[in-house]
Each structure stands twice: as structure tokens, then as C-alpha cells.
PDB file of N, CA and C in Angstrom:
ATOM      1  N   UNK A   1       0.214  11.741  -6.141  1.00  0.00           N
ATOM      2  CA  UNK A   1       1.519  11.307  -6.573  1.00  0.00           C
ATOM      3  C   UNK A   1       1.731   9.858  -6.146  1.00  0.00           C
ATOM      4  N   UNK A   2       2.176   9.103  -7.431  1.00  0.00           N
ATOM      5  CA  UNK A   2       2.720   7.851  -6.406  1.00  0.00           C
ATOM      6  C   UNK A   2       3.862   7.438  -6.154  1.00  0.00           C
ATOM      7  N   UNK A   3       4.460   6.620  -5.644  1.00  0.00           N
ATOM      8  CA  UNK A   3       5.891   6.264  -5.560  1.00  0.00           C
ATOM      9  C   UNK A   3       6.104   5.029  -6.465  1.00  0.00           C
ATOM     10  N   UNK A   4       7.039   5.091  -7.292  1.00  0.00           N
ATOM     11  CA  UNK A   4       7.433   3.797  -7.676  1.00  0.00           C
ATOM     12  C   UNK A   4       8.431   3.413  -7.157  1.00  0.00           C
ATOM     13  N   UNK A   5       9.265   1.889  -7.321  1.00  0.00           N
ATOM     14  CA  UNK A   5       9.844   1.146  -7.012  1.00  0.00           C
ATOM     15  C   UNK A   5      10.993   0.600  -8.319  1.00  0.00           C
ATOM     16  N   UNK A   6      11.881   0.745  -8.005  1.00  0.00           N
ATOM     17  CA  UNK A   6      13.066   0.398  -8.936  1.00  0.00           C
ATOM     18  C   UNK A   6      12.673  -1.110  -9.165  1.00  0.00           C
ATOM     19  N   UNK A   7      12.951  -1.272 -10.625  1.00  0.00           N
ATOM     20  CA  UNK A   7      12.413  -2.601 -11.045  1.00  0.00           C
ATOM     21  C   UNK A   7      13.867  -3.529 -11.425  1.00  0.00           C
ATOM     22  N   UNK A   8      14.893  -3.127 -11.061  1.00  0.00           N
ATOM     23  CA  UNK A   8      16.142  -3.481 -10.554  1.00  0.00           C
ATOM     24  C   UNK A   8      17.146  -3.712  -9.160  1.00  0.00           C
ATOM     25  N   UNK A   9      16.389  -2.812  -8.197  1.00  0.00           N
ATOM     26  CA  UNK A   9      16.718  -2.550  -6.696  1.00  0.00           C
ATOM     27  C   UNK A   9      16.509  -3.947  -6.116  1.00  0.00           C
ATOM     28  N   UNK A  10      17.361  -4.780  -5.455  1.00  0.00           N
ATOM     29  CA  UNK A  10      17.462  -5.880  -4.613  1.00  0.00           C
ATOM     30  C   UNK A  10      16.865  -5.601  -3.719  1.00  0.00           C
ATOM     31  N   UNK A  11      16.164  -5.580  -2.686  1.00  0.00           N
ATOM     32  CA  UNK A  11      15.398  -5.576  -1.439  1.00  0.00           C
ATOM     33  C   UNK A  11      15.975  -6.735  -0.288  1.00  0.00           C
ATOM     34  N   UNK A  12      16.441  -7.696  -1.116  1.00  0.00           N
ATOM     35  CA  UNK A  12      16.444  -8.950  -0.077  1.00  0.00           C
ATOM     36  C   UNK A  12      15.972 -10.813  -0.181  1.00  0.00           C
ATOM     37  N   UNK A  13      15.941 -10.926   0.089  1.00  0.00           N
ATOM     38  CA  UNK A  13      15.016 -12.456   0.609  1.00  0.00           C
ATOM     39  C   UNK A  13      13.906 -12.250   1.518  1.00  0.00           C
ATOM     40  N   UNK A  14      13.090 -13.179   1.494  1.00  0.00           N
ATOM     41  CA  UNK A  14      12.260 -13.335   2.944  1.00  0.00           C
ATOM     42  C   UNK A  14      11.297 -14.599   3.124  1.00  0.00           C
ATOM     43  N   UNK A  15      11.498 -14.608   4.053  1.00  0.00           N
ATOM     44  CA  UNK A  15      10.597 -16.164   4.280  1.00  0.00           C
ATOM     45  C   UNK A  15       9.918 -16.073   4.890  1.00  0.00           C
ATOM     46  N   UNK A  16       8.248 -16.557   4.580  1.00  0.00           N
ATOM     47  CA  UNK A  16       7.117 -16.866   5.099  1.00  0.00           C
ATOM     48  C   UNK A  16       6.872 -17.520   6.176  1.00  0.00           C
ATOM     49  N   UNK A  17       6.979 -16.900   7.249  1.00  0.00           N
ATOM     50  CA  UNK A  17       6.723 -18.107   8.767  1.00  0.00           C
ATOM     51  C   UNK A  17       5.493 -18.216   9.182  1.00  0.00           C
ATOM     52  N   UNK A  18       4.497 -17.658   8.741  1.00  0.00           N
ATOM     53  CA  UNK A  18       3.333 -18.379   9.392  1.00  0.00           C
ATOM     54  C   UNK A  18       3.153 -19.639   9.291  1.00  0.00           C
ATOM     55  N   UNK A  19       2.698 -20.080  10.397  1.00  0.00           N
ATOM     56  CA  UNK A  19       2.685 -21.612  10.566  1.00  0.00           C
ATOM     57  C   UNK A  19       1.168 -21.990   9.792  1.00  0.00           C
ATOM     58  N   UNK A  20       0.292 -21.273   9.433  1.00  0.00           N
ATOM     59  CA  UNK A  20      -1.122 -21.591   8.545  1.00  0.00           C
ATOM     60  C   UNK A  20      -1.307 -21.594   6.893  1.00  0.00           C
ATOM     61  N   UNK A  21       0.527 -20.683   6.597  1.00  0.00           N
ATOM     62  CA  UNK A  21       0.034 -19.860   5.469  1.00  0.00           C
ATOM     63  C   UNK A  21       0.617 -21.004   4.344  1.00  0.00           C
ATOM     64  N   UNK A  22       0.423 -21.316   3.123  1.00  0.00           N
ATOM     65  CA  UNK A  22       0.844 -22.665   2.374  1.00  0.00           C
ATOM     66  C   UNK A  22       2.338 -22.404   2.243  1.00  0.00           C
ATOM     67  N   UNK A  23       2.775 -21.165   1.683  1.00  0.00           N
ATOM     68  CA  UNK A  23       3.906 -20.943   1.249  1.00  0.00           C
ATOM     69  C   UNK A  23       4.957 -20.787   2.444  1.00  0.00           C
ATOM     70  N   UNK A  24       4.724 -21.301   3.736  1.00  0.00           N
ATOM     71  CA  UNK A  24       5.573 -21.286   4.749  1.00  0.00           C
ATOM     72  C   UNK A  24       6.669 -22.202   4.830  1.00  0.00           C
ATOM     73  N   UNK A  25       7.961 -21.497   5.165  1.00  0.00           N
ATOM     74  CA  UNK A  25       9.351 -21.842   4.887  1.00  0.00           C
ATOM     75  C   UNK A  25       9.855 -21.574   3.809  1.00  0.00           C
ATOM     76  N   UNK A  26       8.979 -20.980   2.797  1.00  0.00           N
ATOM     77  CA  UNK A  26       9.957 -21.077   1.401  1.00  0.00           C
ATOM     78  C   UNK A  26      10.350 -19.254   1.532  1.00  0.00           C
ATOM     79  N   UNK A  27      11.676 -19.178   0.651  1.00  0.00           N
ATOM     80  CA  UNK A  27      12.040 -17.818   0.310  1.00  0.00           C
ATOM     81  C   UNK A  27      11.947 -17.005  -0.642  1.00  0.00           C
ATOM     82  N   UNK A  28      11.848 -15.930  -0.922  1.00  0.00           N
ATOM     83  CA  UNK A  28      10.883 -15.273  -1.882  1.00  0.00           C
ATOM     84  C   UNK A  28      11.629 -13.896  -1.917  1.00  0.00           C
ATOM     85  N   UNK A  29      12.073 -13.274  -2.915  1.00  0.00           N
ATOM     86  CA  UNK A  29      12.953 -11.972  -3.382  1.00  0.00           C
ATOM     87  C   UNK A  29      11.455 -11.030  -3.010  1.00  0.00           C
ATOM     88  N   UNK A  30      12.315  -9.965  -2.288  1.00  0.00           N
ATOM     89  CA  UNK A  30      11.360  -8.872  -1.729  1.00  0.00           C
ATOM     90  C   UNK A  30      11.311  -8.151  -2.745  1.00  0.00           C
ATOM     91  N   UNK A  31       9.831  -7.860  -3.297  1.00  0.00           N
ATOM     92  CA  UNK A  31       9.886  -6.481  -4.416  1.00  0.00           C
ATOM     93  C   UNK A  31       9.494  -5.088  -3.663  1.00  0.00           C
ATOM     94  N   UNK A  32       8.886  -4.887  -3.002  1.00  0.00           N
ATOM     95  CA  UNK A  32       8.445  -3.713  -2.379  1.00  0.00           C
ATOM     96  C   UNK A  32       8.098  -3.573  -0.525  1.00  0.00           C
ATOM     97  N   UNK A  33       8.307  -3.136  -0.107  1.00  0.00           N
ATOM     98  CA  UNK A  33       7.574  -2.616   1.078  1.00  0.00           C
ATOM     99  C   UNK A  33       6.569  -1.088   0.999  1.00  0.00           C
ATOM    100  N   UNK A  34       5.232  -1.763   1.755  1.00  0.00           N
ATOM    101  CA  UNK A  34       4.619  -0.425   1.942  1.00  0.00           C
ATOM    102  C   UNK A  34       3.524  -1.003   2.928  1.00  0.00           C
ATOM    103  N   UNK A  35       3.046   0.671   3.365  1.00  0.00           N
ATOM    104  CA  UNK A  35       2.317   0.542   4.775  1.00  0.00           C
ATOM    105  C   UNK A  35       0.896   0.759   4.470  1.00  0.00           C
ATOM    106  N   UNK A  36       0.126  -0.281   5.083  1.00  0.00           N
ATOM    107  CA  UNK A  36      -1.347  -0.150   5.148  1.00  0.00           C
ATOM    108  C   UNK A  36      -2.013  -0.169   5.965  1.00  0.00           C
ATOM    109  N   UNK A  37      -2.609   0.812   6.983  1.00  0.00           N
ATOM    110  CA  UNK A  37      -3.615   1.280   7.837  1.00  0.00           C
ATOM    111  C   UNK A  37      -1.994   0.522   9.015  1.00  0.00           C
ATOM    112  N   UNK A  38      -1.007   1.795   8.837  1.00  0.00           N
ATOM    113  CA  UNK A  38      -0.235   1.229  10.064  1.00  0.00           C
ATOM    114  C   UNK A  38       1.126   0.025  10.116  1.00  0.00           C
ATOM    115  N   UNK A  39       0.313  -0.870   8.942  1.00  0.00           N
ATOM    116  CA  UNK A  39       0.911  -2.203   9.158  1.00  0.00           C
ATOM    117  C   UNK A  39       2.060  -2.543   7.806  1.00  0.00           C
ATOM    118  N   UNK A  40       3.094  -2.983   8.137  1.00  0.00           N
ATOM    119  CA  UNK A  40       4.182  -3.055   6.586  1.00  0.00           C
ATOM    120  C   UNK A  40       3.503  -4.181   6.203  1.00  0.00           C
ATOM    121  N   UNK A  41       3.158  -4.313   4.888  1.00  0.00           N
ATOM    122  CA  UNK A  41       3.145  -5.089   3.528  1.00  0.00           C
ATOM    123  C   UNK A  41       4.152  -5.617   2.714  1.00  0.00           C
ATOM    124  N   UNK A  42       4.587  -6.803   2.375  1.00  0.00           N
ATOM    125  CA  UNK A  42       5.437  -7.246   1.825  1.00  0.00           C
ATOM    126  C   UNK A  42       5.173  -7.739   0.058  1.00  0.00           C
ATOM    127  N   UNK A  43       5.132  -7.791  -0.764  1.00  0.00           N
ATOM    128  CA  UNK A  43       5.327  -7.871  -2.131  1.00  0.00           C
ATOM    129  C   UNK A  43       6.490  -8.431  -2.352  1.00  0.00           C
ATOM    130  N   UNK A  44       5.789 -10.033  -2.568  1.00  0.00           N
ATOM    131  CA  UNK A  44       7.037 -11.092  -2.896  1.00  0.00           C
ATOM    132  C   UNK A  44       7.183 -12.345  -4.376  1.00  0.00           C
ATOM    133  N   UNK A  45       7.987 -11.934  -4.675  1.00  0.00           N
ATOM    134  CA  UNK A  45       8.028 -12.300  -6.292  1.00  0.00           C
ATOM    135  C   UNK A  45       8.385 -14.014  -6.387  1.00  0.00           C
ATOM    136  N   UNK A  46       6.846 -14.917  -6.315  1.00  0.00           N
ATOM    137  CA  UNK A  46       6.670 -16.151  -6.153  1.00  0.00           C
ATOM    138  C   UNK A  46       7.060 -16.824  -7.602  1.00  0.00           C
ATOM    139  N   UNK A  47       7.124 -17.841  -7.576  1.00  0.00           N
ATOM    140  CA  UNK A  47       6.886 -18.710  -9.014  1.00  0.00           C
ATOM    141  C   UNK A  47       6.114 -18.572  -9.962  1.00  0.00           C
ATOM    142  N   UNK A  48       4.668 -18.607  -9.355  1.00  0.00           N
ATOM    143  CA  UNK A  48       3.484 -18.374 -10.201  1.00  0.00           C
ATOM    144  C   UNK A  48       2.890 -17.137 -10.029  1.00  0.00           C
ATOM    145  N   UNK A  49       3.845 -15.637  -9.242  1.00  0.00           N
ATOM    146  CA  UNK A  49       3.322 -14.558  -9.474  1.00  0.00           C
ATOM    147  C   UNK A  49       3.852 -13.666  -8.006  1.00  0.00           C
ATOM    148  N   UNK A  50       3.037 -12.214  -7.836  1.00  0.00           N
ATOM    149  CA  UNK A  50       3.319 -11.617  -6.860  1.00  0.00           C
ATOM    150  C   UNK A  50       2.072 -11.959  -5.553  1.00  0.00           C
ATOM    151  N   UNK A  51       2.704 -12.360  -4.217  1.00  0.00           N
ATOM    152  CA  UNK A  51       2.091 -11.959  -2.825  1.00  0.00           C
ATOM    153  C   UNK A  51       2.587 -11.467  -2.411  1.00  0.00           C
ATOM    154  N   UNK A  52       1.104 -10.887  -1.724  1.00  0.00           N
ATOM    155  CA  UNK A  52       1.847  -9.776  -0.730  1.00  0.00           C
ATOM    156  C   UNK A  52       1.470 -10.181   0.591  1.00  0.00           C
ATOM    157  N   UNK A  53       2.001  -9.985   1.598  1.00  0.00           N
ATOM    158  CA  UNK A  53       1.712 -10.658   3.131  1.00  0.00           C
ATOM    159  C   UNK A  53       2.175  -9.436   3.667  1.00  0.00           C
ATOM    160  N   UNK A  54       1.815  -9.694   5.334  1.00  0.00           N
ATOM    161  CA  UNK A  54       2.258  -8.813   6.339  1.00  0.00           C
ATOM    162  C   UNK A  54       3.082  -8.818   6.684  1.00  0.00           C
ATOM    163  N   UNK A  55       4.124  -8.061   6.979  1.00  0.00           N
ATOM    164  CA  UNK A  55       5.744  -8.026   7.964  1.00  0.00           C
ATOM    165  C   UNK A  55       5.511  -9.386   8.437  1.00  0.00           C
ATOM    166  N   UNK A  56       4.347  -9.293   9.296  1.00  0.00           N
ATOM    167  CA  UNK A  56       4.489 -10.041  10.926  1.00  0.00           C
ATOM    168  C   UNK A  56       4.493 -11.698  10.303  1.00  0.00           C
ATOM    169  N   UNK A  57       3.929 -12.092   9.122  1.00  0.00           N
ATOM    170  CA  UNK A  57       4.166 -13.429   8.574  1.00  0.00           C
ATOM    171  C   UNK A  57       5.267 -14.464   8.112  1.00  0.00           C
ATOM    172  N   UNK A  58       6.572 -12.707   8.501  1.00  0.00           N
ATOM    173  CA  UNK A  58       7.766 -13.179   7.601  1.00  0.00           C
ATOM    174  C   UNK A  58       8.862 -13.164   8.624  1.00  0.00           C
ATOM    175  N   UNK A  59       9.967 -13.753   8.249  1.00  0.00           N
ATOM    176  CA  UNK A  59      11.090 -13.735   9.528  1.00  0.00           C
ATOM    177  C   UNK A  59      11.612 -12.738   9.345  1.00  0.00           C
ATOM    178  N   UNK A  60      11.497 -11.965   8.977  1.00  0.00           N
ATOM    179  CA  UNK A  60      11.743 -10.067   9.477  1.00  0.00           C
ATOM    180  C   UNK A  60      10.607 -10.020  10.520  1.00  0.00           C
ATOM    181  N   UNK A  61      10.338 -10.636  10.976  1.00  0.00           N
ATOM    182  CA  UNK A  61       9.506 -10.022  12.280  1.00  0.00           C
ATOM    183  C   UNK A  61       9.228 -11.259  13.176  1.00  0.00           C
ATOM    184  N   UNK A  62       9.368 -10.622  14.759  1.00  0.00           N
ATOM    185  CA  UNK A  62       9.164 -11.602  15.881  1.00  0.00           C
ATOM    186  C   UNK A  62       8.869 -13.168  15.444  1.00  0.00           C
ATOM    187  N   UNK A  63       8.759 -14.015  15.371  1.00  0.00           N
ATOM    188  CA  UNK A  63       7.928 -15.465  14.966  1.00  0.00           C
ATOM    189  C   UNK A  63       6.488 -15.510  15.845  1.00  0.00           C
ATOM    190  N   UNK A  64       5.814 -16.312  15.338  1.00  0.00           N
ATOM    191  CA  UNK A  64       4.044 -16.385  15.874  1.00  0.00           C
ATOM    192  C   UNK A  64       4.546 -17.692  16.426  1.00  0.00           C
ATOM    193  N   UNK A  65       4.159 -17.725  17.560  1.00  0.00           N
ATOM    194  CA  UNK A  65       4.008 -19.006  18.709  1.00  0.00           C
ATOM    195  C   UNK A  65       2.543 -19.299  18.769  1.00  0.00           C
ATOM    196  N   UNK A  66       2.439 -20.794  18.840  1.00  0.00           N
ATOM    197  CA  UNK A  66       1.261 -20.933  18.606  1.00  0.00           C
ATOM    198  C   UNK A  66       0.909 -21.348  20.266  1.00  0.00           C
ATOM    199  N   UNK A  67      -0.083 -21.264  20.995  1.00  0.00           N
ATOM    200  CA  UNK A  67      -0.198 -22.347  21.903  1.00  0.00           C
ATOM    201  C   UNK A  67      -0.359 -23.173  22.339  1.00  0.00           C
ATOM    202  N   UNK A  68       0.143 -23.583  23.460  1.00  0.00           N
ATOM    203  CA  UNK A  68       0.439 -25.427  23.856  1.00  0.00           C
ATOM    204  C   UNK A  68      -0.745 -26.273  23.749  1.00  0.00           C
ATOM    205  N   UNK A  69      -0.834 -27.501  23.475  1.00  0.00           N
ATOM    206  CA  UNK A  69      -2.570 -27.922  23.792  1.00  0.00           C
ATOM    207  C   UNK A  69      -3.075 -27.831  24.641  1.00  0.00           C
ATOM    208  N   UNK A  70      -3.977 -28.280  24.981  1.00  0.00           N
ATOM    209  CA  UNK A  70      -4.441 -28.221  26.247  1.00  0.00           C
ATOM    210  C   UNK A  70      -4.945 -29.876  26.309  1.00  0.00           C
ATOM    211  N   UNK A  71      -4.784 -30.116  27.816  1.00  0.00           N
ATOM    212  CA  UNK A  71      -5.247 -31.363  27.589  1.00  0.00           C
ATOM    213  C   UNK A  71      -5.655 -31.670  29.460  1.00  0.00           C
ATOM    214  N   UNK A  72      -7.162 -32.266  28.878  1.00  0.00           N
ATOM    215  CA  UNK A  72      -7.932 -32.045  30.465  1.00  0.00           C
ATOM    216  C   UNK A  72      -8.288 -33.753  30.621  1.00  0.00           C
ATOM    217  N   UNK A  73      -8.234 -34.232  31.878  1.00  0.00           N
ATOM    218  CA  UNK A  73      -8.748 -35.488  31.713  1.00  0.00           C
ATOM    219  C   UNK A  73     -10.557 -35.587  31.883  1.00  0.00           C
ATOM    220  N   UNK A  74     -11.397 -36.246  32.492  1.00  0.00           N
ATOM    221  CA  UNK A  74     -12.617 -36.220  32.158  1.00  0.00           C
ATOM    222  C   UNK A  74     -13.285 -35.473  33.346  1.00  0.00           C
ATOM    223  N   UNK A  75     -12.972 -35.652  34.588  1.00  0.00           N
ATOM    224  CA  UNK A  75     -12.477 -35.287  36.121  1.00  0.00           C
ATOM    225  C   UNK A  75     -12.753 -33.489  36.243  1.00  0.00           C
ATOM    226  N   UNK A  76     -12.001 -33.165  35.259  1.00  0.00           N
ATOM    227  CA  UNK A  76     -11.417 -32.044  35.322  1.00  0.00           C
ATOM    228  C   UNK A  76     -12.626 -31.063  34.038  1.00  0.00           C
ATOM    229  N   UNK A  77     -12.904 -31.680  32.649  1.00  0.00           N
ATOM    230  CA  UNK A  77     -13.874 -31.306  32.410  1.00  0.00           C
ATOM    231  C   UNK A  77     -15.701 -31.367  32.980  1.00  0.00           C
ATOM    232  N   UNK A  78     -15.288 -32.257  33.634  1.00  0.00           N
ATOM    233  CA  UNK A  78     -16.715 -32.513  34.389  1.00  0.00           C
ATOM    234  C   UNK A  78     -16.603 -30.787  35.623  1.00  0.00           C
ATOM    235  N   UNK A  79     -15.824 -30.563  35.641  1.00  0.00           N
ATOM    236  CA  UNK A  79     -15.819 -29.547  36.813  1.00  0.00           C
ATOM    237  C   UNK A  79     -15.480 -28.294  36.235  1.00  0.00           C
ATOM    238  N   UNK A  80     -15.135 -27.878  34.877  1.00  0.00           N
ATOM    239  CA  UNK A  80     -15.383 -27.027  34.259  1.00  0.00           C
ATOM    240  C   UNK A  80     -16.500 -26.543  33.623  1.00  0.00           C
ATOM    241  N   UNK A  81     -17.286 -27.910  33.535  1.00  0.00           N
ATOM    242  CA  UNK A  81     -18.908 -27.690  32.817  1.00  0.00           C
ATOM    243  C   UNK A  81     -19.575 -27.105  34.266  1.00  0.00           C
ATOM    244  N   UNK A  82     -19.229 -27.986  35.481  1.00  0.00           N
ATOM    245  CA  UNK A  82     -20.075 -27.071  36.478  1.00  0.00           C
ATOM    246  C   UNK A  82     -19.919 -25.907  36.948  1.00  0.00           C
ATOM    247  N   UNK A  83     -18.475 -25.272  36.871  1.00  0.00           N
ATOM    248  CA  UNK A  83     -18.257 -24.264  37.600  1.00  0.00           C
ATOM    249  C   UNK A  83     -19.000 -23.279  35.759  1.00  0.00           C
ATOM    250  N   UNK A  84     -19.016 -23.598  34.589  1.00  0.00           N
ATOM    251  CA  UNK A  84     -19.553 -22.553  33.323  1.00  0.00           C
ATOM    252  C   UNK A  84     -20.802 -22.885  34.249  1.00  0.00           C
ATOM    253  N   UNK A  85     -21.862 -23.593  34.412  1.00  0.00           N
ATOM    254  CA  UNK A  85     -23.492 -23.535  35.143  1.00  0.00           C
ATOM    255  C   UNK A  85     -23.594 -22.684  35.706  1.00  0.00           C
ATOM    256  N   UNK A  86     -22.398 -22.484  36.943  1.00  0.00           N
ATOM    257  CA  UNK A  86     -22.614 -22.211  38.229  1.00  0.00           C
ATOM    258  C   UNK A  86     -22.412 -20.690  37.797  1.00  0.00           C
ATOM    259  N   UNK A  87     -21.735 -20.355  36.910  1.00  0.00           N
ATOM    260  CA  UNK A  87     -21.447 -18.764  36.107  1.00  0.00           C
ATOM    261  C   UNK A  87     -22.703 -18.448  35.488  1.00  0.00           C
ATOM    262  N   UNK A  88     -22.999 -19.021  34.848  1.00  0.00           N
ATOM    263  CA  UNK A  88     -24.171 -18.992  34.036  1.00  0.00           C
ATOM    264  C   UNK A  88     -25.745 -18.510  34.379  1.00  0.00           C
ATOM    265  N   UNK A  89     -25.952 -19.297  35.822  1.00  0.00           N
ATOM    266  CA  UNK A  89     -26.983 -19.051  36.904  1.00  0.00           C
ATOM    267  C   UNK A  89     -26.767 -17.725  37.678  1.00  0.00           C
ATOM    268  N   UNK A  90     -25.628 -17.769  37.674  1.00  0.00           N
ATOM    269  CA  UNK A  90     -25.530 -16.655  38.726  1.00  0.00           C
ATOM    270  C   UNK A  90     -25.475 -15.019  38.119  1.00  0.00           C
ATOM    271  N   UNK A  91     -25.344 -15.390  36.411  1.00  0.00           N
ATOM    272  CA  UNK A  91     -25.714 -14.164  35.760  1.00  0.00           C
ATOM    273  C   UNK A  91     -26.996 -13.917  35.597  1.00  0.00           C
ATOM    274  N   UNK A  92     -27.799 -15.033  35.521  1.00  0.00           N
ATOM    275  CA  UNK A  92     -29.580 -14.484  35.433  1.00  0.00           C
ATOM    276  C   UNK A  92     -30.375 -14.153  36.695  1.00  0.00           C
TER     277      UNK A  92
END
């Protein structure tokens, strides 16, 4: 059996927050929700057609933080390469 989806039913808005994905920040009329291996699926009715993304991509869900840079001066990588050796040796 399958389920269909009212091809009139409003669902909403939703906006794309992944910070990688192209269509991020723009808003997009929700056509469907459904679950795959666990995870909600979104079905979103674009310009040039339907995507579908994960909950977790959209601001219906937590936001993705990316992390801070990192930033080492030369000092400091010089003493990370020795202490990876000093790991390294001491596994063989």
C-alpha cells in the first residue's frame, strides 16, 4: 500500500541551512515528509523542480555549526610532527 499526499495540503515553508548545500538560505514550499532508514526527508518544490534533503539540512532542525579554524604557528607544528613520530615508533 502506499500513502499519498494531498496535492493541495500546505505543509509550510522551509529553508535550506546547510552551509555546503547551493540552495542554502533560500525558501522552498514543503511537499511531503517521509522517513528513510530512521531519518525525515523533505520534498521541496524548487524553481526548476522537486529536492529532497534531510530534516537536519533545514531550519526545522538544530543548525550545523561548523568548526573554528584552527590555527598553529610553526613552533607548535614542529612539536606536533614530533610528538605523531614519537606515537608512531612507539606503536612498532
Amino acid at each position: 500500500m502506499q500513502n499519498a499526499h494531498l496535492v493541495n495540503s500546505h505543509l509550510g515553508m522551509v529553508t535550506i541551512s546547510h552551509p555546503f548545500h547551493p540552495l542554502q538560505g533560500q525558501s522552498f514550499s514543503l511537499l511531503s515528509i517521509r522517513e528513510v532508514n530512521g531519518l525525515r526527508r523533505y520534498s521541496l518544490q524548487t524553481d526548476t523542480g522537486v529536492v529532497c534533503v534531510p530534516e537536519t539540512w533545514t531550519n526545522h532542525h538544530a543548525p550545523i555549526t561548523l568548526p573554528p579554524s584552527l590555527s598553529f604557528d610553526l613552533l607548535t607544528l614542529k612539536e606536533l610532527a614530533q610528538l605523531l613520530r614519537t606515537l608512531e615508533e612507539s606503536l612498532k
